[in-house]
C-alpha atoms as a PDB file:
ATOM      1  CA  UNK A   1     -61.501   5.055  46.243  1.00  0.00           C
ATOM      2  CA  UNK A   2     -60.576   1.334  46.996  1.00  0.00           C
ATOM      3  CA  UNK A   3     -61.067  -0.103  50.285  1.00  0.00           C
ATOM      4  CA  UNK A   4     -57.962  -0.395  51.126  1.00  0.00           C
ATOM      5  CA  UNK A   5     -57.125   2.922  50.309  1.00  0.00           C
ATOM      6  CA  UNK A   6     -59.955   4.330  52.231  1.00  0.00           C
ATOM      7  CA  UNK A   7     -58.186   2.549  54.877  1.00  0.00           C
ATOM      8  CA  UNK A   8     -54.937   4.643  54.400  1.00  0.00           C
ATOM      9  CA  UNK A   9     -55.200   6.770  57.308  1.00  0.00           C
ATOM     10  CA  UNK A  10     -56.075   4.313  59.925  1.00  0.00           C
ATOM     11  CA  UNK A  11     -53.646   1.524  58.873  1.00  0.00           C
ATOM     12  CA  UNK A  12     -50.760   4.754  59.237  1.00  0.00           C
ATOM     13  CA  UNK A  13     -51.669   6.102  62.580  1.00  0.00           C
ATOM     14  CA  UNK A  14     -51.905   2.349  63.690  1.00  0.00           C
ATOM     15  CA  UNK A  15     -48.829   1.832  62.247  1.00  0.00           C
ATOM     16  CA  UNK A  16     -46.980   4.962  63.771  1.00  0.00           C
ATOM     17  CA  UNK A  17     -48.429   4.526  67.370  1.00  0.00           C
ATOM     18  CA  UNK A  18     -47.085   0.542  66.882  1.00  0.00           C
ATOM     19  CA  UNK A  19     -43.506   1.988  65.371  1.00  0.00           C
ATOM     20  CA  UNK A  20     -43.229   4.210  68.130  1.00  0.00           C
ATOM     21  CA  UNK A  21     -44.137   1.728  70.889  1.00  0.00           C
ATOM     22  CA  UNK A  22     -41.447  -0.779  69.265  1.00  0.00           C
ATOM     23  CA  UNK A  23     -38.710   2.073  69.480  1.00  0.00           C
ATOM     24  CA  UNK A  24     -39.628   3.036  72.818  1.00  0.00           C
ATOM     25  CA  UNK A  25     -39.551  -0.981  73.636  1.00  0.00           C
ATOM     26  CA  UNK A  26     -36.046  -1.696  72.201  1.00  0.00           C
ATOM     27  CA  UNK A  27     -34.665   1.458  73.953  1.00  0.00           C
ATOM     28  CA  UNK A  28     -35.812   0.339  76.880  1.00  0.00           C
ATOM     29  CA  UNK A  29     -34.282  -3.292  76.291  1.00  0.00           C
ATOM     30  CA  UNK A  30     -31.348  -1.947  75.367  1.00  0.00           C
ATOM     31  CA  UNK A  31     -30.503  -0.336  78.648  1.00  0.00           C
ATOM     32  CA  UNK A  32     -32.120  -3.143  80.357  1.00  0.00           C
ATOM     33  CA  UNK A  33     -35.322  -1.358  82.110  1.00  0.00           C
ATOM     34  CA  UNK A  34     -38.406  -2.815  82.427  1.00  0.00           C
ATOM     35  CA  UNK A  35     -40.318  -3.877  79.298  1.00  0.00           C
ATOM     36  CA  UNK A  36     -43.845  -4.163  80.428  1.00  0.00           C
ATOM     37  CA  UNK A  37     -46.513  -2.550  78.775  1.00  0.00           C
ATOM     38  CA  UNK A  38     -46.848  -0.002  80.967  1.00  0.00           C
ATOM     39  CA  UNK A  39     -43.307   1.181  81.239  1.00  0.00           C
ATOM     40  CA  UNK A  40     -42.958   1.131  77.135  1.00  0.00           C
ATOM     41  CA  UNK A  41     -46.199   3.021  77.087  1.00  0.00           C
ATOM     42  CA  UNK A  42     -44.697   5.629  79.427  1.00  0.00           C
ATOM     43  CA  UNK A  43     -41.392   6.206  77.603  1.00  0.00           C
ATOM     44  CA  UNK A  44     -43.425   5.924  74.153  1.00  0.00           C
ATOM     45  CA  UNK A  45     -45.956   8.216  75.194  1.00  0.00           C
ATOM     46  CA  UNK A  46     -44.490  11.802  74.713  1.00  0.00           C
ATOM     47  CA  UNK A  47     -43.053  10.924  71.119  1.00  0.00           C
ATOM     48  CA  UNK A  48     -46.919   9.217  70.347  1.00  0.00           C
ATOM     49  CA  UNK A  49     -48.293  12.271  71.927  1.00  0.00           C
ATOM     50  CA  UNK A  50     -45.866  14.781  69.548  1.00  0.00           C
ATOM     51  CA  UNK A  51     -46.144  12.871  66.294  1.00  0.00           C
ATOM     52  CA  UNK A  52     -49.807  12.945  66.314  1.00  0.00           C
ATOM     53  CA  UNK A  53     -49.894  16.276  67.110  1.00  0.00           C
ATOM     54  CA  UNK A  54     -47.881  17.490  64.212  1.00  0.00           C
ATOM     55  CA  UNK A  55     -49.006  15.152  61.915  1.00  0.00           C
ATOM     56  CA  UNK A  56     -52.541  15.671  62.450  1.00  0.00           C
ATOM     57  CA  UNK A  57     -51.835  19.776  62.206  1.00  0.00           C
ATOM     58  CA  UNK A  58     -49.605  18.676  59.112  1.00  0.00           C
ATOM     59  CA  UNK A  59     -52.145  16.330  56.950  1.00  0.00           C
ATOM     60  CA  UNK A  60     -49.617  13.679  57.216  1.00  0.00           C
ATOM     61  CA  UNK A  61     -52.298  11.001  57.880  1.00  0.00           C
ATOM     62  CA  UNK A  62     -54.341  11.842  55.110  1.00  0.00           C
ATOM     63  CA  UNK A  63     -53.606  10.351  51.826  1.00  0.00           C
ATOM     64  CA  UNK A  64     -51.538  12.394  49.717  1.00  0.00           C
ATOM     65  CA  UNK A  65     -48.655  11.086  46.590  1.00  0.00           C
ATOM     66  CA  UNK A  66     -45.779   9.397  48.206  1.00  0.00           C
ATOM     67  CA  UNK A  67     -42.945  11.481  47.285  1.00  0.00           C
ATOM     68  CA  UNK A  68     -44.791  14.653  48.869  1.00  0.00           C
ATOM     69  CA  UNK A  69     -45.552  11.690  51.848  1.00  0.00           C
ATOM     70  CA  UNK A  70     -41.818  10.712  52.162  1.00  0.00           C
ATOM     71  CA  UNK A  71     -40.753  14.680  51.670  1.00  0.00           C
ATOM     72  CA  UNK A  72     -43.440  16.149  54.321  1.00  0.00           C
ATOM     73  CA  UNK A  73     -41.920  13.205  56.933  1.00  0.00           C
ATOM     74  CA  UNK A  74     -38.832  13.782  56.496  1.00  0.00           C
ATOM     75  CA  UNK A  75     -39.466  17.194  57.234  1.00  0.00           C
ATOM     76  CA  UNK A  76     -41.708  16.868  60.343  1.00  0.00           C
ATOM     77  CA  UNK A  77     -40.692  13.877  61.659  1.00  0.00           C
ATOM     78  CA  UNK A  78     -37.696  15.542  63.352  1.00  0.00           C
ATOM     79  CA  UNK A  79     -39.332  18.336  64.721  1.00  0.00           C
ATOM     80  CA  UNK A  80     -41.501  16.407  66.211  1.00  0.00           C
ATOM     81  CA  UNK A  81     -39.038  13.689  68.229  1.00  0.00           C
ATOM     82  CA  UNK A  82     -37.524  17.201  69.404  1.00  0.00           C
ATOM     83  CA  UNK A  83     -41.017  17.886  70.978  1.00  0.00           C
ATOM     84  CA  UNK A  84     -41.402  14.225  72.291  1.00  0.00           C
ATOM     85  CA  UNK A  85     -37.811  14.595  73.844  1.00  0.00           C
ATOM     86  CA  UNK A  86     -38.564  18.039  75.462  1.00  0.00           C
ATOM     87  CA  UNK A  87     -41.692  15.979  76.927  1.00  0.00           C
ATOM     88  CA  UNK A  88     -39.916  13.548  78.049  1.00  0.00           C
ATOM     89  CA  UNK A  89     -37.632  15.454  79.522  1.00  0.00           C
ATOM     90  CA  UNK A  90     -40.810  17.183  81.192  1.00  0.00           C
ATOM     91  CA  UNK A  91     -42.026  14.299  82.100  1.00  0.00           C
ATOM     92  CA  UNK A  92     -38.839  13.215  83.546  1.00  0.00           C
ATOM     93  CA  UNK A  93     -37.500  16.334  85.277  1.00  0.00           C
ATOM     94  CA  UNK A  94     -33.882  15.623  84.354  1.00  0.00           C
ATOM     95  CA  UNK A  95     -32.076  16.975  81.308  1.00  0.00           C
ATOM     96  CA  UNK A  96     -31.730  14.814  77.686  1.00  0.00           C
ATOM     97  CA  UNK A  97     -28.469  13.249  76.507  1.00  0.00           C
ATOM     98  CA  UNK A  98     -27.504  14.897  73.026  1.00  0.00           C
ATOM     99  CA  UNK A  99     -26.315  11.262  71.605  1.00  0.00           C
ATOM    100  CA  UNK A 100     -30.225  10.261  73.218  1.00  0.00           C
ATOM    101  CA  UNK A 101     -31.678  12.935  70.995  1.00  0.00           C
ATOM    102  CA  UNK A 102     -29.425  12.136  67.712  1.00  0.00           C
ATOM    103  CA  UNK A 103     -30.188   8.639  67.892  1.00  0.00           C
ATOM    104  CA  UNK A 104     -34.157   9.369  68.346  1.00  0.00           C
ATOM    105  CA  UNK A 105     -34.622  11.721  66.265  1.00  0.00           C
ATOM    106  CA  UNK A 106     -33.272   9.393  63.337  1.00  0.00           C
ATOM    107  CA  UNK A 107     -34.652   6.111  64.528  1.00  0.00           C
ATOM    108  CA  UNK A 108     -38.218   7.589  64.673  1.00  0.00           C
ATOM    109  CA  UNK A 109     -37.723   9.360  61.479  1.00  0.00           C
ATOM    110  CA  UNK A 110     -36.743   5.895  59.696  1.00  0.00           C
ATOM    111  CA  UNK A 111     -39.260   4.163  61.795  1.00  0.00           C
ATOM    112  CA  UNK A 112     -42.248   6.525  60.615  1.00  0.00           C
ATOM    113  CA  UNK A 113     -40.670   6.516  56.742  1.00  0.00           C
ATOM    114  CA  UNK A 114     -41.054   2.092  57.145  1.00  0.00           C
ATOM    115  CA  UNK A 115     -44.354   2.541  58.385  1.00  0.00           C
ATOM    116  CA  UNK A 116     -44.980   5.102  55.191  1.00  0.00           C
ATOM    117  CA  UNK A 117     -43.580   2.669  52.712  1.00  0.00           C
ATOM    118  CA  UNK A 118     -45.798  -0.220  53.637  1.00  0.00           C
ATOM    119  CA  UNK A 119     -48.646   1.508  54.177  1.00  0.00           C
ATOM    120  CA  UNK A 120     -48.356   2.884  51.006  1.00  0.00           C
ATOM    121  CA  UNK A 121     -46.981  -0.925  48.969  1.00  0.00           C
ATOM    122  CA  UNK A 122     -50.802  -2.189  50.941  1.00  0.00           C
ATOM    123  CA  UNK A 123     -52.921   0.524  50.181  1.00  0.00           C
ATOM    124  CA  UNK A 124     -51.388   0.796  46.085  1.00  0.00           C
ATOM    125  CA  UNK A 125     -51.642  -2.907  45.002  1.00  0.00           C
ATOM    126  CA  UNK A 126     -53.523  -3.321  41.840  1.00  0.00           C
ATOM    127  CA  UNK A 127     -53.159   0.082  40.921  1.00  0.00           C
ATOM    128  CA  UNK A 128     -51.496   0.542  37.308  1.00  0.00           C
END
């Protein structure tokens, strides 16, 4: 195994948590809230908390071929912004908008899928 791709599962949580953190970030500059660390960290926080979760229970941070990679996120991914939204809502005490939950649950979806690609385009150079 190269370097690099013993590095696989480190540079992809990394690379989720920082994903997630950026979507929680523009959401929150999009409605104009605070964007200090600690506020992104507190709206980012439940869908961190839920994709690691699942995608530790899943294997989705262990190296596996890409298609199954892309397949198995695009299956999970989902479910888990559900969970992150029911936590935040938790969190929150106050119901979740549905257009809220459409727009996460496909903006962390795509967001997990980028990280997937170039994890996997850093981790696959040289190989034939």
């Amino acid at each position: 195994m190269t370097a690099a791709k013993s590095m696989k599962p480190i540079l992809v949580t990394a690379g989720d948590v920082v994903a997630l953190l950026l979507f929680a970030a523009i959401g929150r500059q999009t409605h104009a809230e605070s964007n200090q660390f600690i506020a992104i960290l507190s709206t980012g926080l439940p869908f961190i908390i839920s994709w690691l979760t699942v995608s530790a229970l899943t294997g989705l941070q262990r190296p596996q071929p890409f298609k199954r990679w892309i397949i198995q996120t695009v299956t999970w991914a989902p479910l888990s912004a559900l969970m992150g939204l029911a936590l935040r809502a938790i969190w929150l005490e106050r119901t979740i908008p549905l257009t809220f939950a459409i727009i996460t649950i496909c903006v962390t979806t795509f967001a997990l899928l980028v990280v997937r690609v170039a994890v996997s385009l850093r981790t696959n150079k040289g190989d034939a």
